[in-house]
Protein backbone atom coordinates (compact mmCIF):
# COMPACT_ATOMS: atom_id res chain seq x y z
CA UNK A 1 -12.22 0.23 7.41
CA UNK A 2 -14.08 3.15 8.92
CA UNK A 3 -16.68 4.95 7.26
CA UNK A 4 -16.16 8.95 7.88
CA UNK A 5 -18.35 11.28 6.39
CA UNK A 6 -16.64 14.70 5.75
CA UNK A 7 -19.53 17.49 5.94
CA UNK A 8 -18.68 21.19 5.09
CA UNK A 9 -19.64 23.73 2.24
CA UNK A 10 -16.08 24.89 1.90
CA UNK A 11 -14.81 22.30 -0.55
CA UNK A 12 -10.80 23.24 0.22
CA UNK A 13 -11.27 21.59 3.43
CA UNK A 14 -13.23 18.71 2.74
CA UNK A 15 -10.97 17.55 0.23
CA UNK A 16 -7.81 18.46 2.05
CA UNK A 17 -9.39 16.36 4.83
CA UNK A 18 -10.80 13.38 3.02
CA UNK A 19 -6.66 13.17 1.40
CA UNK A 20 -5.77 13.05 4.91
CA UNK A 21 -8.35 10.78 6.17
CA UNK A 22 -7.74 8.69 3.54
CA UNK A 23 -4.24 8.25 4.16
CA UNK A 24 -4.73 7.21 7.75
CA UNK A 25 -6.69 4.48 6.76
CA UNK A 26 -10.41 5.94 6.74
CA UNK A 27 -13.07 5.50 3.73
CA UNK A 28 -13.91 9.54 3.66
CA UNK A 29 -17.15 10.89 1.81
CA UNK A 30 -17.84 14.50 1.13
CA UNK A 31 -20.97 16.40 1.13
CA UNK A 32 -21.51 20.35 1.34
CA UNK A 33 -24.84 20.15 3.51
CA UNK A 34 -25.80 17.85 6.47
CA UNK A 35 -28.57 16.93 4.54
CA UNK A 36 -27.00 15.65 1.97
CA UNK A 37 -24.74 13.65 4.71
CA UNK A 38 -28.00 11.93 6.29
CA UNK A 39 -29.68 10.86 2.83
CA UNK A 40 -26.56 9.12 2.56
CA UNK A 41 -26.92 7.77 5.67
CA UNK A 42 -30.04 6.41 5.03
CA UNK A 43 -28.65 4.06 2.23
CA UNK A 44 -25.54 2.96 3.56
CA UNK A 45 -23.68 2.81 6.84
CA UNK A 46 -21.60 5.26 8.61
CA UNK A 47 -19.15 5.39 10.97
CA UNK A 48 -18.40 8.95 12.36
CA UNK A 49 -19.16 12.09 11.01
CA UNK A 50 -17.09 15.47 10.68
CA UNK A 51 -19.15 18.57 10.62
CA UNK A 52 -17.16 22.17 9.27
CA UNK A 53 -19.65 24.84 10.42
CA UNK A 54 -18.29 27.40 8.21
CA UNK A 55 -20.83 28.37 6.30
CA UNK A 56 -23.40 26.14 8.07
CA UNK A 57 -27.35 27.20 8.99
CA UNK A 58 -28.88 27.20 11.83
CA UNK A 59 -30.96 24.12 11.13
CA UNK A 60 -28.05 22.17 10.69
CA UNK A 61 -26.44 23.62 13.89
CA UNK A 62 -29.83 22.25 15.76
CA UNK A 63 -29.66 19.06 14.35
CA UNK A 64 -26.28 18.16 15.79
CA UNK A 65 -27.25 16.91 19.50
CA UNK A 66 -29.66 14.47 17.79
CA UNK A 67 -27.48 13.49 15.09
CA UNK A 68 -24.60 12.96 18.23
CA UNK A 69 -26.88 10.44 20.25
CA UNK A 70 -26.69 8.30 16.53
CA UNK A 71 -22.85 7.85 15.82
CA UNK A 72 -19.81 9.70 16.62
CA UNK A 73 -19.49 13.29 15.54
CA UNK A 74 -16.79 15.34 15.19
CA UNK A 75 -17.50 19.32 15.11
CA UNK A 76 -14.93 21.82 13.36
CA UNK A 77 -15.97 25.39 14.36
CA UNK A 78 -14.53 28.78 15.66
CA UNK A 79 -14.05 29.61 18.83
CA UNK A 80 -16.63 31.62 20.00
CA UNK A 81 -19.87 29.84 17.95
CA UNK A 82 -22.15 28.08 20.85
CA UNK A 83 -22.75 24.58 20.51
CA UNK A 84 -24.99 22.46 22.88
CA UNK A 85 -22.38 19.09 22.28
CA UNK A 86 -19.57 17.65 25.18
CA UNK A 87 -16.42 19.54 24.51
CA UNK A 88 -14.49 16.34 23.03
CA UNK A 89 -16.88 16.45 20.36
CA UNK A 90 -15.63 19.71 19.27
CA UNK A 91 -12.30 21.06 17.87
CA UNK A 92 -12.01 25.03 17.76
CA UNK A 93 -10.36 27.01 14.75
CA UNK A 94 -7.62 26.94 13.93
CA UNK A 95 -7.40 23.32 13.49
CA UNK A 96 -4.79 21.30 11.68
CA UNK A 97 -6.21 18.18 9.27
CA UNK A 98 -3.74 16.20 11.29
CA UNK A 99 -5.53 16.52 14.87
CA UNK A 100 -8.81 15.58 13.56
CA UNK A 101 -7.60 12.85 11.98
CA UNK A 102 -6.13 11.96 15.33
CA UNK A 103 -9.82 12.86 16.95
CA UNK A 104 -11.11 10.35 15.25
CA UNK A 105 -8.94 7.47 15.40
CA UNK A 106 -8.82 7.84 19.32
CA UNK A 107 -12.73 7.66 19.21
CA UNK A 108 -12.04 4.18 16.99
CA UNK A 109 -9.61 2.72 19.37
């Protein structure tokens, strides 16, 4: 079973999305901060990460081409927020839970 850790300060959607990670099949963890993501990291293993930028600083925004190079990463964010990732690491607002989860199983497969 996959490790997925579900990163986001707006806790509606990381709990809507850990359910539906959890009912493909996934082992979903939630954190608000990326911070709080990669201390958990550090103690255990991960598989793939899901980033919501609502809400999100610019520190974490930097972080993200680093933290890319280190396991799969999966970017939520609006449509016109720059990010410096490949395009099928990112899924533009509006999003449905269902696609991501689909996102990431096709990165598993």
């Amino acid at each position: 079973m996959q490790t997925v850790l579900v990163v986001g300060r707006d806790w509606k959607f990381r709990a809507l999305l850990r359910a539906q990670l959890r009912e493909e099949g996934f082992e979903a963890l939630g954190f608000e901060t990326l911070e709080e993501a990669t201390d958990a990291m550090a103690n255990s293993t991960a598989d793939a990460i899901v980033l919501d930028t609502t809400d999100a600083r610019a520190a974490e925004l930097a972080q993200l081409p680093a933290l890319s190079q280190k396991l799969p990463l999966l970017v939520v964010a609006p449509a016109g927020l720059p990010l410096s990732l490949p395009a099928d690491q990112i899924l533009r607002r509006p999003v449905q839970l269902g696609q991501v989860a689909a996102a990431l199983a096709s990165r598993f497969q």
